[in-house]
N, C-alpha and C. Protein backbone atom coordinates (compact mmCIF):
# COMPACT_ATOMS: atom_id res chain seq x y z
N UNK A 1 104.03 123.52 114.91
CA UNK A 1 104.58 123.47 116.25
C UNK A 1 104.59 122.02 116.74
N UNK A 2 105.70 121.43 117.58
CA UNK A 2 105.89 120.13 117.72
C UNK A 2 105.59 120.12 118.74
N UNK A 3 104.76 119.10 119.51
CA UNK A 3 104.01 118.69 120.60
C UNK A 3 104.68 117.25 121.29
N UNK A 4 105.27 117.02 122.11
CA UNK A 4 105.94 116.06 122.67
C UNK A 4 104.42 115.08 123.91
N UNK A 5 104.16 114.59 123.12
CA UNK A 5 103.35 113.28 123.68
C UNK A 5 103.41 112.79 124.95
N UNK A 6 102.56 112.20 126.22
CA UNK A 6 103.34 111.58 127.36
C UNK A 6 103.58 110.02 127.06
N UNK A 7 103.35 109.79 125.72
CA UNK A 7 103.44 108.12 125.51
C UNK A 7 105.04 107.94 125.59
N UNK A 8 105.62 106.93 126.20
CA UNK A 8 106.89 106.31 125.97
C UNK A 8 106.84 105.74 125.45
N UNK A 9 108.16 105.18 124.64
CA UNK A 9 108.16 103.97 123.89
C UNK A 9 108.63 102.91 124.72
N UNK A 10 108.76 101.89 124.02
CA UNK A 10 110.02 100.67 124.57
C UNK A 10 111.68 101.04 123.98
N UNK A 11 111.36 102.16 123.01
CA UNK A 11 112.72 102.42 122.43
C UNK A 11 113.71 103.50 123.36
N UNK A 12 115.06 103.10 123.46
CA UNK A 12 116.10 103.75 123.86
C UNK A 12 117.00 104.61 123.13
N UNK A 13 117.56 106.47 123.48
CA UNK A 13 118.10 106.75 122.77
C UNK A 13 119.29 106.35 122.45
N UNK A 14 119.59 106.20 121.17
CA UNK A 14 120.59 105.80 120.73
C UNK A 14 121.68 106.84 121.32
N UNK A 15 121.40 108.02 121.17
CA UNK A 15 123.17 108.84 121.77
C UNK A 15 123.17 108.68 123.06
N UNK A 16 122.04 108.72 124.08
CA UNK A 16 122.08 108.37 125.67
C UNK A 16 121.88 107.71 125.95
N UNK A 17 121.08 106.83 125.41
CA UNK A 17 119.89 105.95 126.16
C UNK A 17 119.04 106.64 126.93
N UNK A 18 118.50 107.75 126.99
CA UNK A 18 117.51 108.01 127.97
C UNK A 18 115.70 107.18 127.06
N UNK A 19 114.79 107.51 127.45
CA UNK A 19 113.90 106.92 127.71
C UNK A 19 113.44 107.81 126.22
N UNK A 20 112.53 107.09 125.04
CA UNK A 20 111.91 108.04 123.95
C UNK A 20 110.77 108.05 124.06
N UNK A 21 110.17 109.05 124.10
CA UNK A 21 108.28 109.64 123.69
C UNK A 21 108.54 109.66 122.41
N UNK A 22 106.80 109.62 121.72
CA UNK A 22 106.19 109.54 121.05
C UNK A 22 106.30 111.65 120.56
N UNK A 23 106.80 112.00 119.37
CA UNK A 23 106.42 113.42 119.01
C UNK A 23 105.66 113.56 117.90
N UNK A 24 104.57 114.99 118.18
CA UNK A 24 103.70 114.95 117.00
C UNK A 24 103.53 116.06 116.12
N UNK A 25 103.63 116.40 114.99
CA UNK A 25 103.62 117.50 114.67
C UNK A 25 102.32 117.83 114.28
N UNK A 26 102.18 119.14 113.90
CA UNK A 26 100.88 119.68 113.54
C UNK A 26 100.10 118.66 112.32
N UNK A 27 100.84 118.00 111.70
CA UNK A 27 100.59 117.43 110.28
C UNK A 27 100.69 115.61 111.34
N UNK A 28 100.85 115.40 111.99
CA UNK A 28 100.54 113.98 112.83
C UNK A 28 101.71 113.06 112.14
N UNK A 29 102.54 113.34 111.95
CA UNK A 29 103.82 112.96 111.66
C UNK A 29 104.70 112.71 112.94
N UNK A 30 104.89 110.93 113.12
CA UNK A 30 105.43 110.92 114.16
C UNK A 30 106.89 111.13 113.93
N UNK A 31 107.59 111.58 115.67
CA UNK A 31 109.14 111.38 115.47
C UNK A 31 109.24 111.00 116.89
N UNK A 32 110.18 111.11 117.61
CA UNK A 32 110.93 110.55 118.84
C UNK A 32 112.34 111.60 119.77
N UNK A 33 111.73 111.90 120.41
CA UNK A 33 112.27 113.09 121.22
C UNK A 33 112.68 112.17 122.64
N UNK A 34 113.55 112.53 123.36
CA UNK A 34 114.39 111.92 124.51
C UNK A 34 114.71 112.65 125.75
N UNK A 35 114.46 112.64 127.10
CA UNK A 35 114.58 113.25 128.14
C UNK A 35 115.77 114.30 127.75
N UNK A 36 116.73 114.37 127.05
CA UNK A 36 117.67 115.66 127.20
C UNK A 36 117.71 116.23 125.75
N UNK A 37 116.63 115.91 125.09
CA UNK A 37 116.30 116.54 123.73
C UNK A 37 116.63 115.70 122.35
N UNK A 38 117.43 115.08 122.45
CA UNK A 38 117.52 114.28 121.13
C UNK A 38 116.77 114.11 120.22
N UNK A 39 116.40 114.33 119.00
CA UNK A 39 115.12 113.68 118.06
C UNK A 39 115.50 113.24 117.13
N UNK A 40 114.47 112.32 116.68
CA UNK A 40 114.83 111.61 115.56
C UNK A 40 113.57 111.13 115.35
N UNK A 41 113.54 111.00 113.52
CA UNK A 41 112.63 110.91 112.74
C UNK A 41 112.44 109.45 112.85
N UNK A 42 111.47 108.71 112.23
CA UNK A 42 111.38 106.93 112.30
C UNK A 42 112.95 106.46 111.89
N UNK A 43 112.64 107.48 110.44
CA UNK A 43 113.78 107.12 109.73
C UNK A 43 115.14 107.38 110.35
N UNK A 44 115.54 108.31 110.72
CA UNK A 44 117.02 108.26 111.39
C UNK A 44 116.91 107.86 112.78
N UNK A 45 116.07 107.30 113.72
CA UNK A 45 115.74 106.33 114.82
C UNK A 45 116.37 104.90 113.95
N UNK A 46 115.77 104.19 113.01
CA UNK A 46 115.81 102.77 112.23
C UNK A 46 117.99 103.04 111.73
N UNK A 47 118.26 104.25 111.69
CA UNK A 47 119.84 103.83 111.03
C UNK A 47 120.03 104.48 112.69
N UNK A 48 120.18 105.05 113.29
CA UNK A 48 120.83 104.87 114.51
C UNK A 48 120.83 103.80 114.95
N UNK A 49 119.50 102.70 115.19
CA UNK A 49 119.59 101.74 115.88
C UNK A 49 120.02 100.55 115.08
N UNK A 50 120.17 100.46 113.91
CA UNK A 50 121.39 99.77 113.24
C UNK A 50 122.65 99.88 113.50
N UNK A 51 123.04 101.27 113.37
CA UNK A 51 124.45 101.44 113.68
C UNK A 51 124.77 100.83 115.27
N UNK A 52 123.99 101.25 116.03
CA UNK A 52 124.31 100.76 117.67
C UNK A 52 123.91 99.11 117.30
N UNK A 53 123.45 98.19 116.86
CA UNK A 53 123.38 97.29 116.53
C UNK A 53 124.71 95.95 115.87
N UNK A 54 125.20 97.14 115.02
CA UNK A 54 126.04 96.60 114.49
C UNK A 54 127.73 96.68 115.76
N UNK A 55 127.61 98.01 116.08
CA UNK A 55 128.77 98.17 117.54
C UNK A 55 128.83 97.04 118.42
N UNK A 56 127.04 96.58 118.62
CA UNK A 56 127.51 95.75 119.86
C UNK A 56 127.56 94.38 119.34
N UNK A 57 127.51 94.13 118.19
CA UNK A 57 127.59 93.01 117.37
C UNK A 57 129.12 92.73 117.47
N UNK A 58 129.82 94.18 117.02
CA UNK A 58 131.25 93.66 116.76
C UNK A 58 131.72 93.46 117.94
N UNK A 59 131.24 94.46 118.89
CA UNK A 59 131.95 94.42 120.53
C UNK A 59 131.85 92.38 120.61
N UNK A 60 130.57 91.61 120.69
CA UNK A 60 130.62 90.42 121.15
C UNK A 60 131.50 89.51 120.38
N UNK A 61 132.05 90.41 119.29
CA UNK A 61 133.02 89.53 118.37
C UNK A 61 134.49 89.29 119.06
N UNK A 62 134.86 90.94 119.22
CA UNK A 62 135.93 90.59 119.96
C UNK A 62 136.15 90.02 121.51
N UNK A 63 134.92 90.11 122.14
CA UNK A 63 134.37 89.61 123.07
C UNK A 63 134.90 87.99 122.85
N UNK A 64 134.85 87.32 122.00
CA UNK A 64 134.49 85.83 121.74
C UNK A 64 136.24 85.97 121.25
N UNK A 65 136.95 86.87 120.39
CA UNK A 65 138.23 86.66 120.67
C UNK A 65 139.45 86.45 121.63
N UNK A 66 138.76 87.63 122.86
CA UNK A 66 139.33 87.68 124.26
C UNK A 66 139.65 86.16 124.79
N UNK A 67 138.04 85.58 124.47
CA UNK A 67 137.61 84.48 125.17
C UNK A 67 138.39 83.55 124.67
N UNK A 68 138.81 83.39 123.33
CA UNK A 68 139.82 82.16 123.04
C UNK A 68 140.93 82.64 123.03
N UNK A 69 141.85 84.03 123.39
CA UNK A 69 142.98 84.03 124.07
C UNK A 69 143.41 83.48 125.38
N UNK A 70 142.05 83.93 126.27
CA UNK A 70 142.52 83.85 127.78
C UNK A 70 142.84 81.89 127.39
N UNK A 71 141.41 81.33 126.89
CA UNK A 71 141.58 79.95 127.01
C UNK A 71 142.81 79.46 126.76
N UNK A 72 143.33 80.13 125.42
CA UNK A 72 144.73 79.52 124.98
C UNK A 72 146.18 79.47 125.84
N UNK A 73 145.92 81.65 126.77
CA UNK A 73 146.86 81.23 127.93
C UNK A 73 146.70 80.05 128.70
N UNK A 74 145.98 79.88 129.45
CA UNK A 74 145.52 79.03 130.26
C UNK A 74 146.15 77.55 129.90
N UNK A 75 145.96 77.43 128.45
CA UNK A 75 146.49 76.05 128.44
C UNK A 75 148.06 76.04 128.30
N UNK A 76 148.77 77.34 127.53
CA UNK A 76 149.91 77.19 127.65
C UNK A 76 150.41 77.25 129.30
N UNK A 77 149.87 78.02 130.30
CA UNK A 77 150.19 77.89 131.62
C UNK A 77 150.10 76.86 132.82
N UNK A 78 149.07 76.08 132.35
CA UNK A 78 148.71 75.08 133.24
C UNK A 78 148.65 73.62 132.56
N UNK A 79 149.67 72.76 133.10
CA UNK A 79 149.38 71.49 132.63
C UNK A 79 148.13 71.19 132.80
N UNK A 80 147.43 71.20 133.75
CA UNK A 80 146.06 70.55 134.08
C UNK A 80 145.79 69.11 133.87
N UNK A 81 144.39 68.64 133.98
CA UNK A 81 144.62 67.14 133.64
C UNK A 81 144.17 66.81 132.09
N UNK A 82 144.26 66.19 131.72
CA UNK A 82 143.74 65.81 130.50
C UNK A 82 142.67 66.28 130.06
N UNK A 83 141.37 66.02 131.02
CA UNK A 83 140.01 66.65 130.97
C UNK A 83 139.83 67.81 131.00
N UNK A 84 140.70 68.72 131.58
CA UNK A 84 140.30 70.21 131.87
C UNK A 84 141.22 70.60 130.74
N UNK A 85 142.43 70.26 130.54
CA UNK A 85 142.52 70.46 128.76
C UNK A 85 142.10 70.41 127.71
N UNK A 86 141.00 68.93 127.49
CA UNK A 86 140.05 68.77 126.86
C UNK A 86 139.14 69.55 126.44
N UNK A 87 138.44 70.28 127.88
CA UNK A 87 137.68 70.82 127.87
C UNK A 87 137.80 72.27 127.80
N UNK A 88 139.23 72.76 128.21
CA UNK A 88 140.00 74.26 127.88
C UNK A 88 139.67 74.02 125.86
N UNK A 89 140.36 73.08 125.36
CA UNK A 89 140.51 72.85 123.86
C UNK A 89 138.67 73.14 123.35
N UNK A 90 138.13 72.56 123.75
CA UNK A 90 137.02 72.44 123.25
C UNK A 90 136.34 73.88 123.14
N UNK A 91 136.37 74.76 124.46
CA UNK A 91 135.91 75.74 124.76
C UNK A 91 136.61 76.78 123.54
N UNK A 92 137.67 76.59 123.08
CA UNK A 92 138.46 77.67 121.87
C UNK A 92 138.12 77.23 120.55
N UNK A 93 137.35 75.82 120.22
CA UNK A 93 136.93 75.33 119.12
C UNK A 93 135.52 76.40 118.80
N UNK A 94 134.71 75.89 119.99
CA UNK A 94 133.77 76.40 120.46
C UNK A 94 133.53 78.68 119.81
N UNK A 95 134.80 78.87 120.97
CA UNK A 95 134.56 80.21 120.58
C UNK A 95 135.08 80.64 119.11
N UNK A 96 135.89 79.99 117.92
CA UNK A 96 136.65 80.11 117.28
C UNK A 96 135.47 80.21 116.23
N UNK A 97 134.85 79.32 116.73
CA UNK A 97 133.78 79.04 115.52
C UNK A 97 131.88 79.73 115.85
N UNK A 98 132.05 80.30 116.70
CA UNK A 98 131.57 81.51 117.27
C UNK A 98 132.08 82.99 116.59
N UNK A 99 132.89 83.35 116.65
CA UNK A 99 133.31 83.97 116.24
C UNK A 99 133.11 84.54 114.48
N UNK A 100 133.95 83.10 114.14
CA UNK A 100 133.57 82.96 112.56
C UNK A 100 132.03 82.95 112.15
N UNK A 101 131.19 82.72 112.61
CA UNK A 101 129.50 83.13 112.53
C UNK A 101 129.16 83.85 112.34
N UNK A 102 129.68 84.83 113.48
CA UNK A 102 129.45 86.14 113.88
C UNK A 102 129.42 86.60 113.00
N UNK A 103 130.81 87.21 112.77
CA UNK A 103 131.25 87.66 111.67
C UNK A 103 130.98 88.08 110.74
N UNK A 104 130.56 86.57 109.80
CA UNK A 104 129.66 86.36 108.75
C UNK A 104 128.42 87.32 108.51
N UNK A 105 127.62 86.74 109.79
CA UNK A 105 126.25 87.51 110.18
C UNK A 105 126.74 89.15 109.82
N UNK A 106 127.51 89.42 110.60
CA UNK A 106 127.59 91.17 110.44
C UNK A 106 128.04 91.31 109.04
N UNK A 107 128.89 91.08 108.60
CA UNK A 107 129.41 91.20 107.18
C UNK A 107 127.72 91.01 106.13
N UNK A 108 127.33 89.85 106.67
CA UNK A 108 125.83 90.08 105.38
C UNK A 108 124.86 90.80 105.89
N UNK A 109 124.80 91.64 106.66
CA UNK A 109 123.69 92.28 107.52
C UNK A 109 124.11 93.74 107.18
N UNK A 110 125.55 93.63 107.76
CA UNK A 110 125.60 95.30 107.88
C UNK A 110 127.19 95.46 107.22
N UNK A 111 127.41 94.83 106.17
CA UNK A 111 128.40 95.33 104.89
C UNK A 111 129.86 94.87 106.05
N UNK A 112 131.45 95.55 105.53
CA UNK A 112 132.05 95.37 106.31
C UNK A 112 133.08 96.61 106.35
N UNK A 113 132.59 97.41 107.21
CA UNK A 113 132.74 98.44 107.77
C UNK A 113 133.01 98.61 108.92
């Protein structure tokens, strides 16, 4: 019979985010149970929170793409002065190569999927 603990963790569920306790079974085998029932073993807790890992990894990727579109409108729209072009240019070097990091990182971390 599984016994739900009052310990919280610091961990969040991965399908809600609600808040995870500590669960124990008769045999003291921990797992992780969540205000609207969710559970998960260490082990499928560790690949959920990879997978949500890797999501918001890619989300900041395209995040950092957005970011050197808008810049690029911007410069096709506004002459501006030299400096704020400069510094429009720099800011798309900047995210371009941000980006390409990223990337990388996820591709050797978490395959490319």
């Amino acid at each position: 019979m599984k016994k739900s603990t009052d310990r919280e963790t610091v961990y969040s569920c991965p399908d809600c985010v609600g808040v995870l306790k500590v669960e124990m079974s008769d045999g003291g085998r921990k797992g992780y149970v969540c205000q609207v029932g969710h559970r998960f073993s260490t082990h499928s807790l560790l690949n959920a929170k990879e997978k949500e890992l890797e999501k918001a990894l890619w989300a900041a990727a395209v995040l950092l793409l957005h970011t050197v579109n808008v810049h690029e409108e911007l410069l096709l729209q506004q002459p501006g002065s030299s400096k704020t072009r400069s510094a429009l240019q720099r800011r798309v070097r900047e995210a371009k190569q941000q980006y390409r990091t990223l990337v990388r990182m996820i591709e050797h971390t978490h395959g490319t999927t």
